[in-house]
N, C-alpha and C. Protein backbone atom coordinates (compact mmCIF):
# COMPACT_ATOMS: atom_id res chain seq x y z
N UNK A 1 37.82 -54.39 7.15
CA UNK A 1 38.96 -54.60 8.02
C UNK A 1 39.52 -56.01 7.81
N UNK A 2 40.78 -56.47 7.54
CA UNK A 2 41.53 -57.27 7.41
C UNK A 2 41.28 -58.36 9.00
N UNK A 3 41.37 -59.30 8.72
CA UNK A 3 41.43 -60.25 9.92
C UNK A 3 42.89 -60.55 10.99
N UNK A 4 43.04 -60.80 11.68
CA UNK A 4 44.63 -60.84 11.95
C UNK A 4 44.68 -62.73 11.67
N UNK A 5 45.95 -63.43 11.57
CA UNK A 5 45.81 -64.60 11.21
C UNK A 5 44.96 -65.61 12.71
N UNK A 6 45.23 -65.08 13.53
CA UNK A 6 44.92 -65.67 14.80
C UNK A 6 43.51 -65.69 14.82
N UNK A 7 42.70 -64.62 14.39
CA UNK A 7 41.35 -64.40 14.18
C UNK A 7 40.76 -65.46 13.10
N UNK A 8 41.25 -65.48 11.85
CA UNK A 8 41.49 -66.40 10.87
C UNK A 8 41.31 -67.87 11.27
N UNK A 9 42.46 -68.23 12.15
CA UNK A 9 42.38 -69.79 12.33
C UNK A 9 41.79 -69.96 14.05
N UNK A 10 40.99 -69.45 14.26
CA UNK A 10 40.54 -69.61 15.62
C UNK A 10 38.92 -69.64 15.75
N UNK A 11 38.10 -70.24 14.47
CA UNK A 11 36.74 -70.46 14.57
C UNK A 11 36.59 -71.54 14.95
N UNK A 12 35.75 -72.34 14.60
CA UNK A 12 35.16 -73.42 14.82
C UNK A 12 34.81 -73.94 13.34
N UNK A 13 35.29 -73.49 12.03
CA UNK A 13 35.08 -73.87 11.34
C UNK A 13 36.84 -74.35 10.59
N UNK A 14 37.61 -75.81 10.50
CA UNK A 14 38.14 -76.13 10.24
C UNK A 14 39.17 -75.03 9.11
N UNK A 15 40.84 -74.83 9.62
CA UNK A 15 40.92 -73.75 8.41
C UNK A 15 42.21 -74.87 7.84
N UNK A 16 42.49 -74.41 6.36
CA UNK A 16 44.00 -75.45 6.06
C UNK A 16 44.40 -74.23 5.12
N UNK A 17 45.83 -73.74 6.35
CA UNK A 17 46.44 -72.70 5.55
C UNK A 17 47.68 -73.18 5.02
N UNK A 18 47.69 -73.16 3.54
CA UNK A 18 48.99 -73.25 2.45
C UNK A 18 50.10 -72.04 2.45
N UNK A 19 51.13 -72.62 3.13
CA UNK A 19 52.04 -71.63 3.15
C UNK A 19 53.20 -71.63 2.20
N UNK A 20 53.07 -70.37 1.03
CA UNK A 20 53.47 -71.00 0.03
C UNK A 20 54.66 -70.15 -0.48
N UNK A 21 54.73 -69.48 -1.15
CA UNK A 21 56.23 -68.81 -1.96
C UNK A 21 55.87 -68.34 -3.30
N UNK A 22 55.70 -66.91 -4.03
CA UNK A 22 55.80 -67.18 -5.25
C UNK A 22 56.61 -67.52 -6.09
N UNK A 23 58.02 -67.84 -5.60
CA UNK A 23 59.13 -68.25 -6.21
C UNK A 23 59.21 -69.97 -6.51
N UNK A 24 58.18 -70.13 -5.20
CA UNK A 24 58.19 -71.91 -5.42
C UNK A 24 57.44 -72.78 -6.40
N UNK A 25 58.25 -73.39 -7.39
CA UNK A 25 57.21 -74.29 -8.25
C UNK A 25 56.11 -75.64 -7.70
N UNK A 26 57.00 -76.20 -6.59
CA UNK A 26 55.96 -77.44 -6.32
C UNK A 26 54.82 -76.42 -5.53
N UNK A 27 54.44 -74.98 -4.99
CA UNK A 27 53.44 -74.52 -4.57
C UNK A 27 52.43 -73.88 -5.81
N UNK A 28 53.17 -73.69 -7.00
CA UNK A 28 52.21 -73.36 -8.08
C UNK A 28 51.37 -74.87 -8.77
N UNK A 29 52.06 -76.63 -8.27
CA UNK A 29 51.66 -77.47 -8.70
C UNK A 29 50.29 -77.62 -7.52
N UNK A 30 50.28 -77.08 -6.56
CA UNK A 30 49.54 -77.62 -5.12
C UNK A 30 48.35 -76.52 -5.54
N UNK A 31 48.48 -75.25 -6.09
CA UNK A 31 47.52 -74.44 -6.59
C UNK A 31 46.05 -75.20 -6.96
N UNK A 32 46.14 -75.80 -8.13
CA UNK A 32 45.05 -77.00 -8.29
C UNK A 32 44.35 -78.13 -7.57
N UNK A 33 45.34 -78.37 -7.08
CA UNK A 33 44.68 -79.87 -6.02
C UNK A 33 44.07 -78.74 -5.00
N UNK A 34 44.31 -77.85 -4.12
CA UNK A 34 43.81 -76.98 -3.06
C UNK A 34 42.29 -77.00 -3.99
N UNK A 35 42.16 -76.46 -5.28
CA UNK A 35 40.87 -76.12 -5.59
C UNK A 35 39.80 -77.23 -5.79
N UNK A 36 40.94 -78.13 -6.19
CA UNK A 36 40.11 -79.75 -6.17
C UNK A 36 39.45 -79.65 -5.11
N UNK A 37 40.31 -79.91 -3.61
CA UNK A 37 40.13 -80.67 -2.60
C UNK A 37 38.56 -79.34 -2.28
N UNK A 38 39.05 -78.57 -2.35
CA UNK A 38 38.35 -76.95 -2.01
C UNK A 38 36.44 -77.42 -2.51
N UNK A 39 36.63 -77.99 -3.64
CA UNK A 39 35.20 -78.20 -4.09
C UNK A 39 34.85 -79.73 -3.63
N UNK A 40 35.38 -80.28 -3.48
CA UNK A 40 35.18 -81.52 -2.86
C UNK A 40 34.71 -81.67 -1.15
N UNK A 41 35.12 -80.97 -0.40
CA UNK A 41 34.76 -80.41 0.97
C UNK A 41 33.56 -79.09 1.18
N UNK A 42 33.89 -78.60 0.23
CA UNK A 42 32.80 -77.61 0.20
C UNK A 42 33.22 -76.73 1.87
N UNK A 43 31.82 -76.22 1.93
CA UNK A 43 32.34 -76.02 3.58
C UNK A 43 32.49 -76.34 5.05
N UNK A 44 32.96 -77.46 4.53
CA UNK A 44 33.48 -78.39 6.21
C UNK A 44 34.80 -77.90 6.52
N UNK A 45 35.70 -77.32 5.25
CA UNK A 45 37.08 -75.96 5.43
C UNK A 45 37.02 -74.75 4.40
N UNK A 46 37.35 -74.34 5.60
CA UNK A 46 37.93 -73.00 4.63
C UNK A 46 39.41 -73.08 4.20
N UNK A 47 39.97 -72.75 2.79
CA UNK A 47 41.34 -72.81 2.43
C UNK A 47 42.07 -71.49 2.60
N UNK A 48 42.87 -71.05 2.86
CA UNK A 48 43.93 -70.05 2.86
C UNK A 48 45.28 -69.92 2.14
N UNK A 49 45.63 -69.08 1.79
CA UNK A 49 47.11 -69.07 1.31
C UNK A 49 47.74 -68.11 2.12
N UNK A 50 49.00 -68.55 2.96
CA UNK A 50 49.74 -67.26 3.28
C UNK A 50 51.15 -67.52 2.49
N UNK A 51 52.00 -65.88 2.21
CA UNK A 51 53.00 -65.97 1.47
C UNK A 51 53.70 -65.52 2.58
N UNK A 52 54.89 -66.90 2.45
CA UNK A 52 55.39 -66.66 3.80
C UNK A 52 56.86 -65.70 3.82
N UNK A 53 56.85 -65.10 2.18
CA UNK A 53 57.92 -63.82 2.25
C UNK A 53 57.16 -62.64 2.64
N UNK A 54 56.15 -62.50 2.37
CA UNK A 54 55.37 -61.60 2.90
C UNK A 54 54.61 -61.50 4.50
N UNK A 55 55.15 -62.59 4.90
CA UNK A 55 54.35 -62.58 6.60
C UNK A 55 55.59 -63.54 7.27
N UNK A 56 56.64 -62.96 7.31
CA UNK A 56 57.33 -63.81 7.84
C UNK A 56 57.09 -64.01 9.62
N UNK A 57 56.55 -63.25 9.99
CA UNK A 57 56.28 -63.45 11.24
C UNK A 57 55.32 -64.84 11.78
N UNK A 58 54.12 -64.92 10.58
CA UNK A 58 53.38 -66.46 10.92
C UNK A 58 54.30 -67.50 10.48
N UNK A 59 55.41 -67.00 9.30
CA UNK A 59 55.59 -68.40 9.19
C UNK A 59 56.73 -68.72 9.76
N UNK A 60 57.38 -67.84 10.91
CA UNK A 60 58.67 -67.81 12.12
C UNK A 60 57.76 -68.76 13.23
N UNK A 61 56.59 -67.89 13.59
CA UNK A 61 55.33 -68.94 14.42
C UNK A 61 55.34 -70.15 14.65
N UNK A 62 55.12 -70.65 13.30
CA UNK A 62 54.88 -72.20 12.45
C UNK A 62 55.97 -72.62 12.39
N UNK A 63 57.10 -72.45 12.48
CA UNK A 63 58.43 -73.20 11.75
C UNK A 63 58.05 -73.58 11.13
N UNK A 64 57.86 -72.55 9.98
CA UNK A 64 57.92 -73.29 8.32
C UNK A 64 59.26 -73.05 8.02
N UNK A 65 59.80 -74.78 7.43
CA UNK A 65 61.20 -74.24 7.30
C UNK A 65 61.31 -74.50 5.14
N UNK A 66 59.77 -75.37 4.97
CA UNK A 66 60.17 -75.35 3.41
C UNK A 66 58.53 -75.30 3.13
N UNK A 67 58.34 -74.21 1.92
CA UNK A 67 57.28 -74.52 1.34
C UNK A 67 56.94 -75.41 0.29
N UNK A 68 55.47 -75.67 0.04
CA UNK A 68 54.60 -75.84 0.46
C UNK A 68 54.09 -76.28 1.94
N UNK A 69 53.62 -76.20 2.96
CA UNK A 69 53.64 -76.72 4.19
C UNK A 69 52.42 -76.23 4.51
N UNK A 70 51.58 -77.70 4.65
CA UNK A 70 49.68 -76.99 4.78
C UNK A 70 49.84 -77.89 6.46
N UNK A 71 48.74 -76.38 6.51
CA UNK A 71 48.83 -76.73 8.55
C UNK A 71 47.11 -76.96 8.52
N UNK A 72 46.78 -77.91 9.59
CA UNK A 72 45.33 -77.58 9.27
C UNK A 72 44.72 -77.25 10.81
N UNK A 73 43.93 -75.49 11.17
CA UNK A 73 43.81 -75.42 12.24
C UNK A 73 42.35 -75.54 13.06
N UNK A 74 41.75 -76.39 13.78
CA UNK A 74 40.47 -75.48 14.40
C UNK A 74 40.74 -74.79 15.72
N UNK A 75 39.84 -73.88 16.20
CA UNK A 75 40.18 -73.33 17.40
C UNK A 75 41.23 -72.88 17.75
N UNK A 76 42.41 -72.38 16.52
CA UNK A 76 43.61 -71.84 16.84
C UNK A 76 44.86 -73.37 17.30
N UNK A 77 44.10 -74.57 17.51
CA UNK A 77 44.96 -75.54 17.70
C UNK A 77 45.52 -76.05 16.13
N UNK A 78 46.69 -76.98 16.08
CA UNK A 78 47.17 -77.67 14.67
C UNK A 78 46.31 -79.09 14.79
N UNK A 79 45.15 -79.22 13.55
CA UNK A 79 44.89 -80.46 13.64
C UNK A 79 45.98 -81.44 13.25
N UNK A 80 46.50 -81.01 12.05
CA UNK A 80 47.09 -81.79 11.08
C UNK A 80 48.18 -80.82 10.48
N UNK A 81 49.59 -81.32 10.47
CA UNK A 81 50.36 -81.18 8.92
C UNK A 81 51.09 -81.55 8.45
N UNK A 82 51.77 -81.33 7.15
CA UNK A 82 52.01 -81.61 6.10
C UNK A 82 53.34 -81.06 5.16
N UNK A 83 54.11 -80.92 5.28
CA UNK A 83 54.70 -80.49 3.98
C UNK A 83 55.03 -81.40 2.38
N UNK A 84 55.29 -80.24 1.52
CA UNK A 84 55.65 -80.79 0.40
C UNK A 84 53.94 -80.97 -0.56
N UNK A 85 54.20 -81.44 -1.38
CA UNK A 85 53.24 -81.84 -2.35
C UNK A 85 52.42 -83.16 -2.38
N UNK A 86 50.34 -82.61 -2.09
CA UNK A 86 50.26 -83.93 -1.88
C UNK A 86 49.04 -84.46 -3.30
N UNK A 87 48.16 -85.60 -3.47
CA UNK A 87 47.70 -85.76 -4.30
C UNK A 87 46.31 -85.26 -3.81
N UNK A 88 45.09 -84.76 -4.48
CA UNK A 88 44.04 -84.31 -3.75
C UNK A 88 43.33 -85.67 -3.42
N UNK A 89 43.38 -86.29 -3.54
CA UNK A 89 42.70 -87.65 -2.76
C UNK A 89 43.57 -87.83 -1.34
N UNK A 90 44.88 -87.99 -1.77
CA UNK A 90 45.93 -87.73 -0.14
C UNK A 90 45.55 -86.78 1.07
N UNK A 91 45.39 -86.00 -0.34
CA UNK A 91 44.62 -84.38 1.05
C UNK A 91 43.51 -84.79 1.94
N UNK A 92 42.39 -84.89 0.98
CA UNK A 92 41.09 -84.96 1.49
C UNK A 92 41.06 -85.91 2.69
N UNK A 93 41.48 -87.10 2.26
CA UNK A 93 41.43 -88.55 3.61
C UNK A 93 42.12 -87.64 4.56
N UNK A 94 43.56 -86.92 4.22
CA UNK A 94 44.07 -86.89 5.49
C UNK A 94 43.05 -85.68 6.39
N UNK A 95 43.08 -84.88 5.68
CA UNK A 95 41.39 -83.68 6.42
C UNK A 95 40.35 -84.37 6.51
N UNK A 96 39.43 -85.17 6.07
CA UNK A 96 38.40 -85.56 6.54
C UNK A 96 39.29 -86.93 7.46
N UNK A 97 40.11 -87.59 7.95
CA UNK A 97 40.20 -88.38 8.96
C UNK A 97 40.50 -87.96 10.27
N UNK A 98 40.83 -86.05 9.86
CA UNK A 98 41.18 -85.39 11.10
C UNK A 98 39.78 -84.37 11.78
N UNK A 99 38.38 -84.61 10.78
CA UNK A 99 37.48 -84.04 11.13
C UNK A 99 36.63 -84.62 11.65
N UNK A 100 36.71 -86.05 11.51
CA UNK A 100 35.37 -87.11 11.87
C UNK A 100 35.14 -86.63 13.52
């Protein structure tokens, strides 16, 4: 059974969902750094991708008004976000300064 997104970002385990586009190039550049940052954190987050032509309803939610746009949630609250393209060292400080 599929999760609903609310189920998704409402643990207790830090989530950072990339809301992305397959039409968008700076979200195919963010592809890599996510996997960087992804092995670098290990599991202190879980990463996500939602395609926000395909779920336009979360990303009406979110006012996502441009992708790339990483939200980072625990407990269903927004720790942190972000749009646009960042460097995976940019990432990480800004998630681990929002986890301490």
């Amino acid at each position: 059974m599929k999760a609903s997104f609310s189920e998704l970002i409402s643990g207790e385990q830090p989530v950072l969902v990339d809301f992305t586009a397959a039409w968008c190039g700076p979200c195919k550049m963010l592809a890599p750094i996510l996997e960087e940052v992804a092995g670098k954190l290990g599991n202190d987050v879980r990463i996500i991708k939602i395609d926000v032509d395909q779920n336009p309803a979360v990303a009406g939610r979110y006012q996502i008004r441009g992708v790339p746009t990483l939200i980072l949630f625990r407990r269903g609250e927004i720790l942190w976000r972000q749009s646009g393209v960042q460097s995976a060292h940019a990432l990480e400080q800004a998630i681990r300064g929002v986890l301490v």
